[in-house]
C-alpha atoms as a PDB file:
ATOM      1  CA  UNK A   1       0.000   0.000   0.000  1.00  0.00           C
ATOM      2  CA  UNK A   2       2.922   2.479   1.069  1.00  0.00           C
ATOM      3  CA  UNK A   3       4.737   1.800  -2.262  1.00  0.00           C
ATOM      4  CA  UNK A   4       1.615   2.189  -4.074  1.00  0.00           C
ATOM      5  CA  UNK A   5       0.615   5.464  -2.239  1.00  0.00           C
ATOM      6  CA  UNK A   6       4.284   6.945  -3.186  1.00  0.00           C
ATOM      7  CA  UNK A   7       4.080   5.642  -6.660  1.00  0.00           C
ATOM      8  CA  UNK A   8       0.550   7.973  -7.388  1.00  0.00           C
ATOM      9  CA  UNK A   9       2.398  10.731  -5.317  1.00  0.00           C
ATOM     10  CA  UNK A  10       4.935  10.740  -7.938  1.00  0.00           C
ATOM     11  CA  UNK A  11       2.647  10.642 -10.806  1.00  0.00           C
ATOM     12  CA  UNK A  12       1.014  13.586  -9.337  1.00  0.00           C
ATOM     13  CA  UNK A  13       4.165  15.633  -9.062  1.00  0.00           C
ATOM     14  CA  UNK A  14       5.016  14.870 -12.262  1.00  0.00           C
ATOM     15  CA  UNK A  15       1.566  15.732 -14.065  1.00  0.00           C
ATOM     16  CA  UNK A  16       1.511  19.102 -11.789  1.00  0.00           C
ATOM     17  CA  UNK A  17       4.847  20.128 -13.277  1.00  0.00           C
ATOM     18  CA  UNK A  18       3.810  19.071 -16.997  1.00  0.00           C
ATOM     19  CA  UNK A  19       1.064  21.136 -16.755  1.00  0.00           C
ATOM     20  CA  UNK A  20       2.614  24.106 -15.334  1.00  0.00           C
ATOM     21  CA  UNK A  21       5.106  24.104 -17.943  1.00  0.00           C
ATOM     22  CA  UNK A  22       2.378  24.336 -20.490  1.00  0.00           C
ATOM     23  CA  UNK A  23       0.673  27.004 -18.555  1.00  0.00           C
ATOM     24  CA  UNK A  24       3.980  28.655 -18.763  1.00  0.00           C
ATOM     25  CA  UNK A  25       4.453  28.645 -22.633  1.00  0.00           C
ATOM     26  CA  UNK A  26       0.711  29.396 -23.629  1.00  0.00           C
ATOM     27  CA  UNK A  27       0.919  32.606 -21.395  1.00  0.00           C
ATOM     28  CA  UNK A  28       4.787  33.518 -22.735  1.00  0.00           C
ATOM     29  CA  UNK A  29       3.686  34.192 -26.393  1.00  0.00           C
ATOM     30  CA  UNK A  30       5.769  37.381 -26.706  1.00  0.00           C
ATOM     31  CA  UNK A  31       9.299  36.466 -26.753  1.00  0.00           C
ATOM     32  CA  UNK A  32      11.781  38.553 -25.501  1.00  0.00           C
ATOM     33  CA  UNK A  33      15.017  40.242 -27.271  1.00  0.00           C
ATOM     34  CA  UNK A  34      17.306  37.381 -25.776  1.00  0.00           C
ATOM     35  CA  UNK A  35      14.947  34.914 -26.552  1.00  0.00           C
ATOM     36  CA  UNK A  36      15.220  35.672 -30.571  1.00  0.00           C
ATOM     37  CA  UNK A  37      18.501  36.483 -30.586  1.00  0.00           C
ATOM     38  CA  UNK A  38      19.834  33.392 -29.247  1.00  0.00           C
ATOM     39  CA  UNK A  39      17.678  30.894 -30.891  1.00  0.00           C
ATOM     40  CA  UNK A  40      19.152  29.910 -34.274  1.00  0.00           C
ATOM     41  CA  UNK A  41      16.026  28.353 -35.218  1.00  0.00           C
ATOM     42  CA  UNK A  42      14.195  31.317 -34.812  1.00  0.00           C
ATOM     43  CA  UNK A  43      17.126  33.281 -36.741  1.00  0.00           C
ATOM     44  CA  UNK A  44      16.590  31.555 -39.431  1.00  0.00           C
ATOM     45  CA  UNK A  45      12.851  31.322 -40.122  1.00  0.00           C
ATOM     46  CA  UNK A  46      12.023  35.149 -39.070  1.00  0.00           C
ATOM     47  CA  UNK A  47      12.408  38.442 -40.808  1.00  0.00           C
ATOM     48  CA  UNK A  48      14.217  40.571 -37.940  1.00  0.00           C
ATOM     49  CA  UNK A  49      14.311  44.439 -37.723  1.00  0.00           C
ATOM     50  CA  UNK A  50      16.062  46.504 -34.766  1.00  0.00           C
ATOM     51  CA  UNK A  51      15.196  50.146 -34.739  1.00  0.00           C
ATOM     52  CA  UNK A  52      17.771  52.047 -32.927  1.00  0.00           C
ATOM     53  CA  UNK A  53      17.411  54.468 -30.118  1.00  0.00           C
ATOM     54  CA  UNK A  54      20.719  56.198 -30.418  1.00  0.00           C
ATOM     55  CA  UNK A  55      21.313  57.559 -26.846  1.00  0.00           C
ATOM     56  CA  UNK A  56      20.721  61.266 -26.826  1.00  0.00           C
ATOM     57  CA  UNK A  57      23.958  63.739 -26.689  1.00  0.00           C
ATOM     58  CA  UNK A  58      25.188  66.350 -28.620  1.00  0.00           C
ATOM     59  CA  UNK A  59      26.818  64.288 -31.499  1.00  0.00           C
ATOM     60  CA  UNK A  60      24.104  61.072 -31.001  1.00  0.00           C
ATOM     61  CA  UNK A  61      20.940  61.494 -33.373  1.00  0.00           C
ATOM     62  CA  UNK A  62      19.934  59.942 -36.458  1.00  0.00           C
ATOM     63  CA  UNK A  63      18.543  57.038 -37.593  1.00  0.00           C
ATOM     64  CA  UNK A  64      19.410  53.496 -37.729  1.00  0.00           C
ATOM     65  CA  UNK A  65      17.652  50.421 -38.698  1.00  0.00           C
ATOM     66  CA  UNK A  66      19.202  46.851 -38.479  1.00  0.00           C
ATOM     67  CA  UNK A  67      17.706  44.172 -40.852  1.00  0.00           C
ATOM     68  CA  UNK A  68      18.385  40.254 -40.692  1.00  0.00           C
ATOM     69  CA  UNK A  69      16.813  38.192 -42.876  1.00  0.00           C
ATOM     70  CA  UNK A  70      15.609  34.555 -42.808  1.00  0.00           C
ATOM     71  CA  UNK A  71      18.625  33.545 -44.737  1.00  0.00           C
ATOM     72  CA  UNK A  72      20.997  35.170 -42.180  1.00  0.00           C
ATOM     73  CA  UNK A  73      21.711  37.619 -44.763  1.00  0.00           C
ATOM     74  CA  UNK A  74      21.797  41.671 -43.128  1.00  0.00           C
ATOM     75  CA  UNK A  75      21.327  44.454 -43.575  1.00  0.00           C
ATOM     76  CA  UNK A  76      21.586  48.536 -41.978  1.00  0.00           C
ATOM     77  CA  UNK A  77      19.762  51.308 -43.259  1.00  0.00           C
ATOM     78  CA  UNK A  78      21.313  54.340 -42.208  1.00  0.00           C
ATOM     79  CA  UNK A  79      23.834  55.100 -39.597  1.00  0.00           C
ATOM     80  CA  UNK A  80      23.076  58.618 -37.792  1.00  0.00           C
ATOM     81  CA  UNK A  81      25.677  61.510 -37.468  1.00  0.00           C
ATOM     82  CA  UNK A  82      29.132  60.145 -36.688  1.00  0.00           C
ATOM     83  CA  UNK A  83      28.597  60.161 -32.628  1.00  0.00           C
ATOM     84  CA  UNK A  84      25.537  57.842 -33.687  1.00  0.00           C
ATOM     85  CA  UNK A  85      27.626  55.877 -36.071  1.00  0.00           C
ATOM     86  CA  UNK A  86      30.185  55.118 -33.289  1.00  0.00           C
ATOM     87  CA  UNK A  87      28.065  53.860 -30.700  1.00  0.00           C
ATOM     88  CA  UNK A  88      25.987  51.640 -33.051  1.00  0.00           C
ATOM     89  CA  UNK A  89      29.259  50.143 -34.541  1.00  0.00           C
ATOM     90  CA  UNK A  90      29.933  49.621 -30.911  1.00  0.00           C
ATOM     91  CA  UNK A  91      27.086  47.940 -30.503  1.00  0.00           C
ATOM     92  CA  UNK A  92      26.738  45.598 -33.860  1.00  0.00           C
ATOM     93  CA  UNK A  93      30.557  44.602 -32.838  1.00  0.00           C
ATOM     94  CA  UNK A  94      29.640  43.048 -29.531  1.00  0.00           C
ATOM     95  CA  UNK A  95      27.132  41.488 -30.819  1.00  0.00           C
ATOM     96  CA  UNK A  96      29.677  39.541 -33.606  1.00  0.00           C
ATOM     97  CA  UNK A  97      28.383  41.613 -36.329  1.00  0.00           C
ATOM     98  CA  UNK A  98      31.899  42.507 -38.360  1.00  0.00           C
ATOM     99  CA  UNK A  99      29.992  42.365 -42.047  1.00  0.00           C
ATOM    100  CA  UNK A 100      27.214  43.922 -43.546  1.00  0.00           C
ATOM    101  CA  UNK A 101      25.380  42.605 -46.789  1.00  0.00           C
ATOM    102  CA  UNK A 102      23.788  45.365 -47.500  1.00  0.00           C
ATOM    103  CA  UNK A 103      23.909  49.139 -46.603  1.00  0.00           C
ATOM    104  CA  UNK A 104      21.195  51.468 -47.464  1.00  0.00           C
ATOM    105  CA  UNK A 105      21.423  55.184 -47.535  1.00  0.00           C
ATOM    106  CA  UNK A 106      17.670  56.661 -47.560  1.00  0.00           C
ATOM    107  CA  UNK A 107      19.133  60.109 -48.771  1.00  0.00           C
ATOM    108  CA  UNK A 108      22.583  61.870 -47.977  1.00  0.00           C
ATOM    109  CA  UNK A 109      21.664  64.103 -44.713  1.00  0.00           C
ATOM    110  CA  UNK A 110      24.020  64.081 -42.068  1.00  0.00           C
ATOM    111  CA  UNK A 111      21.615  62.451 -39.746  1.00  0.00           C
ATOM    112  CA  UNK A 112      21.600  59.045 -41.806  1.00  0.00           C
ATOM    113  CA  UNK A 113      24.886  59.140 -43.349  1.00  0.00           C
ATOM    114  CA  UNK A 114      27.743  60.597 -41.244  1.00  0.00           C
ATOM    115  CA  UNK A 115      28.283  57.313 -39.271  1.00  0.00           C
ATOM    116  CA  UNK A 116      29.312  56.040 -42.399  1.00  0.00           C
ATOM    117  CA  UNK A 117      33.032  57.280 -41.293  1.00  0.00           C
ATOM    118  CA  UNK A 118      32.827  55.070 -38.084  1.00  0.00           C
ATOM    119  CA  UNK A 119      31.207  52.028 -39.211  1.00  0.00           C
ATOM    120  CA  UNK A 120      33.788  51.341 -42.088  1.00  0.00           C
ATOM    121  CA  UNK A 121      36.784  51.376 -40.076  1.00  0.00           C
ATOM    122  CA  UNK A 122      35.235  48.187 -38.006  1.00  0.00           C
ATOM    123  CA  UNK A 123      32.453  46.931 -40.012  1.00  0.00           C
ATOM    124  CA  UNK A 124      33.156  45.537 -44.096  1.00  0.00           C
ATOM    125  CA  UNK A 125      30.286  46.365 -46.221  1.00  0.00           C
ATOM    126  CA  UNK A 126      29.017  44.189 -49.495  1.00  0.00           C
ATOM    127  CA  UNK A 127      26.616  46.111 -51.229  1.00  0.00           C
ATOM    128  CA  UNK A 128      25.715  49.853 -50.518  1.00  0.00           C
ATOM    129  CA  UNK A 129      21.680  51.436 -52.276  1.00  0.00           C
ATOM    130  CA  UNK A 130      20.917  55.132 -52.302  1.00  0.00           C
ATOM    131  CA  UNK A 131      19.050  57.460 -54.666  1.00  0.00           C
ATOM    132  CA  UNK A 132      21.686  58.601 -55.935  1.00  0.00           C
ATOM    133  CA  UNK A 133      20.900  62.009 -55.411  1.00  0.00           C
ATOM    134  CA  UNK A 134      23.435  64.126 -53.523  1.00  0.00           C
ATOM    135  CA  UNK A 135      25.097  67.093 -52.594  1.00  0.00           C
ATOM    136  CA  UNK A 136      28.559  67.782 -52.627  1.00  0.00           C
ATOM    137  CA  UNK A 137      29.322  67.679 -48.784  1.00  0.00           C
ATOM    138  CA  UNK A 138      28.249  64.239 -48.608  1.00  0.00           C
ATOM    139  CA  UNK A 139      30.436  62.685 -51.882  1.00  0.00           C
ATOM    140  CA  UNK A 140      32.907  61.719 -49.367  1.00  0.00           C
ATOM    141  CA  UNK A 141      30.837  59.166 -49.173  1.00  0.00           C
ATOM    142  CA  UNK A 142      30.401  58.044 -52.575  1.00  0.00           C
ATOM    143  CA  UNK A 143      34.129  58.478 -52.529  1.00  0.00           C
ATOM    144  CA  UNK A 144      34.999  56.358 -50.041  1.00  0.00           C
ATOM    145  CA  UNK A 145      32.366  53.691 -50.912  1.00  0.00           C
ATOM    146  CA  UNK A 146      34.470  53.475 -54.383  1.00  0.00           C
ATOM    147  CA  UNK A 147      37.547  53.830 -53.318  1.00  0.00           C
ATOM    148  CA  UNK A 148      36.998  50.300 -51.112  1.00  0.00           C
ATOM    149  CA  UNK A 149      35.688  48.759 -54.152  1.00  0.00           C
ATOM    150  CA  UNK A 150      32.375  48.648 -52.963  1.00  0.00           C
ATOM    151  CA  UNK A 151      29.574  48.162 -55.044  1.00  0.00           C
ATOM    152  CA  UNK A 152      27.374  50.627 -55.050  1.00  0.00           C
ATOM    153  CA  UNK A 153      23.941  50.573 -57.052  1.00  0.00           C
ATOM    154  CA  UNK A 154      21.191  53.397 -57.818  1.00  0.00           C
ATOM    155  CA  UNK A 155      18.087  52.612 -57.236  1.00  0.00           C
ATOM    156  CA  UNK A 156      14.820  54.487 -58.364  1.00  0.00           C
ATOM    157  CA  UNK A 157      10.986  53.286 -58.297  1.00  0.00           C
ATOM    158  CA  UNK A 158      10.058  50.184 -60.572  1.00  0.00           C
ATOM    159  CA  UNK A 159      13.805  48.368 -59.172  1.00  0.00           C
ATOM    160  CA  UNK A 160      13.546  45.143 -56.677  1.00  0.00           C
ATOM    161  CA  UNK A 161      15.436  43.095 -54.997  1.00  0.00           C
ATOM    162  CA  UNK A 162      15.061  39.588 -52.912  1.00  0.00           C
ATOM    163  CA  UNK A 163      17.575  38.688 -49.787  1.00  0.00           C
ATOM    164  CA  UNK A 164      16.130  34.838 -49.857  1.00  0.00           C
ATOM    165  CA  UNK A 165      12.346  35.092 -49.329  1.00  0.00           C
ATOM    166  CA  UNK A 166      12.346  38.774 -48.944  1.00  0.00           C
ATOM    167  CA  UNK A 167      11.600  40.952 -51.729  1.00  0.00           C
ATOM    168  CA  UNK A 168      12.575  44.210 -51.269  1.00  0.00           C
ATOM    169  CA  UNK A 169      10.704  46.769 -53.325  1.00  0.00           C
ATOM    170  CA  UNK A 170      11.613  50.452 -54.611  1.00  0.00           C
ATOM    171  CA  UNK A 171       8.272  52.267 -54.203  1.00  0.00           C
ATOM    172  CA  UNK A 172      10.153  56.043 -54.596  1.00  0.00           C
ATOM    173  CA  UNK A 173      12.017  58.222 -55.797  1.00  0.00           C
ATOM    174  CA  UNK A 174      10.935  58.516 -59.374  1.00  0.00           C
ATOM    175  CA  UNK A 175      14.123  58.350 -61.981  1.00  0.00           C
ATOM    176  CA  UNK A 176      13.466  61.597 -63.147  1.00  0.00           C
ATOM    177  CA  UNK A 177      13.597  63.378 -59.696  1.00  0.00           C
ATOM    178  CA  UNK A 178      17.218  61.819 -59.148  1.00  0.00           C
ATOM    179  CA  UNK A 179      18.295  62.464 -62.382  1.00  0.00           C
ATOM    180  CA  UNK A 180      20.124  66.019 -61.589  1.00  0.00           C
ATOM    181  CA  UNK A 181      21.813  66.868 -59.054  1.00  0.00           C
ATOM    182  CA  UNK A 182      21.299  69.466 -56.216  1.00  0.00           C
ATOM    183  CA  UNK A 183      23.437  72.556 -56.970  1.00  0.00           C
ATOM    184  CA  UNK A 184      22.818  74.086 -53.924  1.00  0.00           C
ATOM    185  CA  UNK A 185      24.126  73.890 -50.629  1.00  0.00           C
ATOM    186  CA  UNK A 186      23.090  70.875 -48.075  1.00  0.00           C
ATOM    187  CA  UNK A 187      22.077  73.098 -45.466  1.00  0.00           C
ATOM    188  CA  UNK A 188      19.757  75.253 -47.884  1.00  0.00           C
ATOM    189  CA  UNK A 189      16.375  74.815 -46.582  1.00  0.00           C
ATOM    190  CA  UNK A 190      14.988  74.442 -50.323  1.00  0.00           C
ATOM    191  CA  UNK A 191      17.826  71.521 -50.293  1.00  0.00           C
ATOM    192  CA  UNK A 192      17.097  70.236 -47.835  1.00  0.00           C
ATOM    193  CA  UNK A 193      13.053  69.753 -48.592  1.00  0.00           C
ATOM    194  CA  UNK A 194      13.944  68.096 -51.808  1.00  0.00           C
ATOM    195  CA  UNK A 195      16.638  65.887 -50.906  1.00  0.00           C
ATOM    196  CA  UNK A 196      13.893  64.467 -47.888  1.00  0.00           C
ATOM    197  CA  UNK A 197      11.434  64.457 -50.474  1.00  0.00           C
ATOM    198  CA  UNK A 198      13.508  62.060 -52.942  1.00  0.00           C
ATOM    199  CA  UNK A 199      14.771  59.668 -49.958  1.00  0.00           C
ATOM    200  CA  UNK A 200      13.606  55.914 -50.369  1.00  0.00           C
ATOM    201  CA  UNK A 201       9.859  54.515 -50.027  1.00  0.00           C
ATOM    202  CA  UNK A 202      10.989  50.634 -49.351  1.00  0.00           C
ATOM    203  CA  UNK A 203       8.656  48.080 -48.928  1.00  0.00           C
ATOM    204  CA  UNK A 204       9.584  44.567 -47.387  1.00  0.00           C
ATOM    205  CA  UNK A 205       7.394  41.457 -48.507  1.00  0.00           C
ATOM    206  CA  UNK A 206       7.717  38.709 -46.768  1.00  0.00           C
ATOM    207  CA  UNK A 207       5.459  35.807 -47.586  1.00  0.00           C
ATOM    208  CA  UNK A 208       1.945  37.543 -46.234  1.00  0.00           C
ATOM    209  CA  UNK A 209       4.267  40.117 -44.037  1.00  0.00           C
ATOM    210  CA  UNK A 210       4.848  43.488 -45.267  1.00  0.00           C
ATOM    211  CA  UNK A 211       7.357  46.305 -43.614  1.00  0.00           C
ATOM    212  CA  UNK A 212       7.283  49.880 -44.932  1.00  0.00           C
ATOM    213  CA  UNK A 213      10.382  52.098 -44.702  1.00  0.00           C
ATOM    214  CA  UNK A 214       9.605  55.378 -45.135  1.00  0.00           C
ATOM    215  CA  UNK A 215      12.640  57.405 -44.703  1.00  0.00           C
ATOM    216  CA  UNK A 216      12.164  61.251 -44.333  1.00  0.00           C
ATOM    217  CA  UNK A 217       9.159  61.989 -47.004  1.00  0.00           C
ATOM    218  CA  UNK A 218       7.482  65.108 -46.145  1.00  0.00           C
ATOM    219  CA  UNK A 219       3.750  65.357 -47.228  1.00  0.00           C
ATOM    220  CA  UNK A 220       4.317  66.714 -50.857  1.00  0.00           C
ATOM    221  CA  UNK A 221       5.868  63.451 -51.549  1.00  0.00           C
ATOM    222  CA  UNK A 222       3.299  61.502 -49.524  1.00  0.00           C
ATOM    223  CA  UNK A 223       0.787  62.896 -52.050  1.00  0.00           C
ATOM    224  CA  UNK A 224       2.713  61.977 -55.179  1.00  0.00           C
ATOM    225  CA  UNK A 225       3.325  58.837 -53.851  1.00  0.00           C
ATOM    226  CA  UNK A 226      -0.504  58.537 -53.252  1.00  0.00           C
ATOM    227  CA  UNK A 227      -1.583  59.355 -56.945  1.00  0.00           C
ATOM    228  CA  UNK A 228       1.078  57.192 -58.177  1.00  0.00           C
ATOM    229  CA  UNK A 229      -0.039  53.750 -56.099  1.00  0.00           C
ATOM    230  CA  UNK A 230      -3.551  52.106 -55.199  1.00  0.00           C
ATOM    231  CA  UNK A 231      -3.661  51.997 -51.285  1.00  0.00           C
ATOM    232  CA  UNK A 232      -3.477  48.124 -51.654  1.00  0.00           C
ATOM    233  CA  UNK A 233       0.238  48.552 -52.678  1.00  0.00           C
ATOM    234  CA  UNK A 234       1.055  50.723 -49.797  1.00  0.00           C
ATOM    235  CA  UNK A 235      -0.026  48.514 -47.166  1.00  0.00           C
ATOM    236  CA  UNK A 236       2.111  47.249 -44.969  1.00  0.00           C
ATOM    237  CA  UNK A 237       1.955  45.739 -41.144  1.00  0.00           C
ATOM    238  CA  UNK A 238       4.166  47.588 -39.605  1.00  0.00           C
ATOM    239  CA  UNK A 239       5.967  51.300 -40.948  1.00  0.00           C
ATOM    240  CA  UNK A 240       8.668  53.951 -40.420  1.00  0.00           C
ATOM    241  CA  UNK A 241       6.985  57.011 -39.267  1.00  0.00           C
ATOM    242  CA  UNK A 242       8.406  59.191 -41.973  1.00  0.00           C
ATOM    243  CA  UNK A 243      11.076  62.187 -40.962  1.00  0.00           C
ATOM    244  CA  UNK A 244      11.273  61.250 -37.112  1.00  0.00           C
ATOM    245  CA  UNK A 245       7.389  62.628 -36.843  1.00  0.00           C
ATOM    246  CA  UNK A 246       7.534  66.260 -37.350  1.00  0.00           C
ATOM    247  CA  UNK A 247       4.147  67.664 -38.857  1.00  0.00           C
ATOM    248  CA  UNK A 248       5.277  68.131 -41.993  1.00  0.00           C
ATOM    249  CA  UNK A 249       5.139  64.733 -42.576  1.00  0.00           C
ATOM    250  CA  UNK A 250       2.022  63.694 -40.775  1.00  0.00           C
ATOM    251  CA  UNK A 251      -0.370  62.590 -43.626  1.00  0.00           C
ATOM    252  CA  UNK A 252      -3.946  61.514 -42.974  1.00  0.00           C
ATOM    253  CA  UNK A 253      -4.552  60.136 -45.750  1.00  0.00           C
ATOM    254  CA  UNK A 254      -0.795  58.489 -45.915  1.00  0.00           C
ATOM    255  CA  UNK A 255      -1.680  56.542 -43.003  1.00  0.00           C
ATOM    256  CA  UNK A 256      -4.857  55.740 -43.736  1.00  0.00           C
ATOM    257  CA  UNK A 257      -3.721  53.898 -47.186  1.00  0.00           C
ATOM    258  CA  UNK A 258      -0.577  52.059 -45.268  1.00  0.00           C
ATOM    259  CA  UNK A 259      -3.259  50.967 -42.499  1.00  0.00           C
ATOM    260  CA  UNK A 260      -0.475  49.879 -40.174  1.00  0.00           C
ATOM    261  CA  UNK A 261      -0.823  47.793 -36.977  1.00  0.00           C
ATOM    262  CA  UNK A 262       2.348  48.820 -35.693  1.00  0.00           C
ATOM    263  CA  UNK A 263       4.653  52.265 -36.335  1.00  0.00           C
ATOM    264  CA  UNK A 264       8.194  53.285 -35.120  1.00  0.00           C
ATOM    265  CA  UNK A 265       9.274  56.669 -34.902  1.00  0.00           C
ATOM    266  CA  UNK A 266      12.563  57.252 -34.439  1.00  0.00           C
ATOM    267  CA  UNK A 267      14.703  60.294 -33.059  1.00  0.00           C
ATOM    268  CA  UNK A 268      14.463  62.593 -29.995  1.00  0.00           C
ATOM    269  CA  UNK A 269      11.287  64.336 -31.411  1.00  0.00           C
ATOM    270  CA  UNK A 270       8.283  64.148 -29.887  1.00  0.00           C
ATOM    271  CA  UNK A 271       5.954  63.718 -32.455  1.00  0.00           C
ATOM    272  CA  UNK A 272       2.542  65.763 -31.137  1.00  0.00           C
ATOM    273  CA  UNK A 273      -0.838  64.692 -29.511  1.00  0.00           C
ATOM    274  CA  UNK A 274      -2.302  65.057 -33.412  1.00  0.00           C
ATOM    275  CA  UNK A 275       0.208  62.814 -35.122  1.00  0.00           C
ATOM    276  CA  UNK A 276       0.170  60.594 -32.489  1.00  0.00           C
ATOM    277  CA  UNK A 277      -3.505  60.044 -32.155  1.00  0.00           C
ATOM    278  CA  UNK A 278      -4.144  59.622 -36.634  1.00  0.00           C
ATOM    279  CA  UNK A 279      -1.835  57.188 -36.623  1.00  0.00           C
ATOM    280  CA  UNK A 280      -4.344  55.567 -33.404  1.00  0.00           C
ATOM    281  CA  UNK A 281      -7.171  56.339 -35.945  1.00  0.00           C
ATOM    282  CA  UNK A 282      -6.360  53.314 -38.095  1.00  0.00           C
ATOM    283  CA  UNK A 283      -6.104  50.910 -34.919  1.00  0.00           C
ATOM    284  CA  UNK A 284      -2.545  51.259 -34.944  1.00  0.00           C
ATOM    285  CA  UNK A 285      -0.031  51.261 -31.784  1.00  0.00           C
ATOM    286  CA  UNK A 286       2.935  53.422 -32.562  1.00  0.00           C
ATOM    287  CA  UNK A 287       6.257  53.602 -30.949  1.00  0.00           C
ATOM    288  CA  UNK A 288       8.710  56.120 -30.701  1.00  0.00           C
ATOM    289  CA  UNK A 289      12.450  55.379 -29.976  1.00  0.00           C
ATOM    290  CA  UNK A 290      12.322  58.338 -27.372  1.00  0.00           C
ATOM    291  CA  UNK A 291       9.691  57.096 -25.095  1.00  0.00           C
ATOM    292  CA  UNK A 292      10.120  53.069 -25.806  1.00  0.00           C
ATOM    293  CA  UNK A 293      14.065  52.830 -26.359  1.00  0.00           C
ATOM    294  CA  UNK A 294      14.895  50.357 -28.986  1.00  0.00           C
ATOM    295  CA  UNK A 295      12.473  48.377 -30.771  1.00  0.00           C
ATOM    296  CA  UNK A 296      12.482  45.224 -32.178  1.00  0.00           C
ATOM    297  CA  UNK A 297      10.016  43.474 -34.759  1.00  0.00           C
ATOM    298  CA  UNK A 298       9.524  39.597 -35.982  1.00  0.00           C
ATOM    299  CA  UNK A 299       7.889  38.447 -39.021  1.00  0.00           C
ATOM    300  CA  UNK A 300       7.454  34.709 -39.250  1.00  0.00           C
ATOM    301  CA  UNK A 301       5.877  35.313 -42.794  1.00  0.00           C
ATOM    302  CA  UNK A 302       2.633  35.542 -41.089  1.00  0.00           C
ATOM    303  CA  UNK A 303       2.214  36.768 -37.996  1.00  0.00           C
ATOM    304  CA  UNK A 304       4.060  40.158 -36.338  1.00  0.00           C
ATOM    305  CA  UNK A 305       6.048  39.744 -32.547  1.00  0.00           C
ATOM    306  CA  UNK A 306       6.969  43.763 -31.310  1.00  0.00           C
ATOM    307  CA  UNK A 307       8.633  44.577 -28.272  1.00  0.00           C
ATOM    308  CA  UNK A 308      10.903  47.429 -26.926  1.00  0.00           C
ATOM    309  CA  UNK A 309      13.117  48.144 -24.117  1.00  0.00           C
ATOM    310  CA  UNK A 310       9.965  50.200 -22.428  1.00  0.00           C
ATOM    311  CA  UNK A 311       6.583  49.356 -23.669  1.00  0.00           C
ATOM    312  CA  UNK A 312       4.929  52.433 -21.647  1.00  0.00           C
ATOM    313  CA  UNK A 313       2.706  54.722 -23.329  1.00  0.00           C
ATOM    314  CA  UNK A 314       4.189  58.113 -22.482  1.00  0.00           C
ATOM    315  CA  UNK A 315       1.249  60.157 -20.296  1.00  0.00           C
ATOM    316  CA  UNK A 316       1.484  62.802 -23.446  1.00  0.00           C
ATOM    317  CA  UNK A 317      -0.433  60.598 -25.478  1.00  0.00           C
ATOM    318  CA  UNK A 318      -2.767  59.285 -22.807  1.00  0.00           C
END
């Protein structure tokens, strides 16, 4: 009887701690950062994009967006002013990151470009995109970029590319708005409107997934981009909130044709009550590098995993 008694009390035990453990893992359905990181399986099955919240000094601001793909291939779009571009490089280094497949450059401003300088003396680079379009206190750039033998490829709407299962679509700039160059300076404020207004519209497909990069497109371009696409080829689950969230690029009817679920602005500006809140019109939960930290989003081709350092709504926009 005694053995028989401990026998079911052991059985019991055991079935308590089975089911616990699948309590445990139908409750934990968010993952976190270390979780994805770490798991090669997950790696390699899962579109992964890091937006950056470059800690805020003087010489830190920008953006930054790291990309790796299902295949293990990468990829950065932009690198911030060079105080950005050293911390980041930091960062991607102690994490075993030494190459990049791919390096995007929205548009030449020295908020997306000027890390350049830091991340090439650590970090070898396989491929570099841009417009094209640029000033002449950013061909340094361009300069260096050839003089490592890097390739280096314009790309204009109508061009595509796939990393694996990933196709990577060119949405904007037009080839005929890239097809001079500015002749004035890169602080001109006329300059500087049309160099944000030709930066890169990228769109990310993957499988039933969809990622919009938005770079810094003012409304103007919004519009143009609007005339030029149905809303069905704007869509996209999750999107950049163009040029860091300032009001001239707050577009109603933008946001309502990219219907997104989930949007990251990046940047120490706070984007106001007004932006915030149309982007909430479409059911959509925005973050912003400032309030959450970084921010990290997984495609699985089907369904969308976000998280950030700080998941808080900021009482601003409550």
């Amino acid at each position: 009887m005694k053995k028989t008694a401990w026998c079911f009390m052991i059985l019991a035990l055991l079935c308590c701690i089975i089911i616990s453990g699948c309590d445990r893992n139908a409750l934990n359905t968010s993952p976190s950062s270390e979780d994805l990181t770490d798991n090669d399986s997950t790696r390699k099955t899962n579109l992964l994009v890091h937006f950056y919240d470059v800690p805020e000094t003087e010489d830190k601001w920008g953006d930054c967006t790291y990309i790796e793909f299902p295949n293990g291939e990468n990829m950065l779009i932009d690198i911030g002013v060079k105080g950005a571009g050293e911390w980041i490089t930091k960062d991607l280094v102690s994490q075993g990151i030494t190459h990049i497949d791919y390096l995007v450059f929205s548009h030449f401003h020295a908020d997306h470009v000027n890390g350049y300088s830091a991340l090439i003396k650590e970090i070898s680079v396989g491929q570099v995109y841009s417009t094209g379009y640029i000033t002449k206190q950013f061909q340094w750039v361009l300069d260096d970029i050839k003089d490592r033998n890097i390739p280096h490829t314009v790309l204009t709407a109508g061009d595509s590319f796939t990393v694996g299962d990933v196709v990577v679509d060119v949405l904007w700039p037009t080839r005929d708005l890239v097809s001079e160059m500015p002749t004035l300076d890169a602080n001109d404020n006329n300059c500087i409107i049309d160099t944000n207004n030709r930066s890169f519209l990228l769109r990310f497909s993957y499988i039933k997934n969809r990622l919009l990069m938005t770079s810094d497109l003012f409304i103007e371009a919004q519009n143009d981009i609007l005339e030029m696409y149905d809303a069905d080829e704007l869509k996209a689950d999750v999107m950049k909130v163009p040029h860091h969230g300032y009001d001239n690029a707050i577009n109603r009817k933008f946001i309502e044709a990219v219907t997104p679920k989930y949007a990251v602005m990046m940047g120490n500006h706070v984007m106001t009550r007004v932006g915030y809140n149309r982007y909430a019109s479409v059911g959509c939960k925005t973050f912003a590098t400032w309030m959450n930290g970084d921010v990290w989003v997984s495609f699985d081709g089907e369904n969308i995993e976000v998280w950030a350092d700080n998941e808080e709504i900021h009482k601003y926009y409550q």
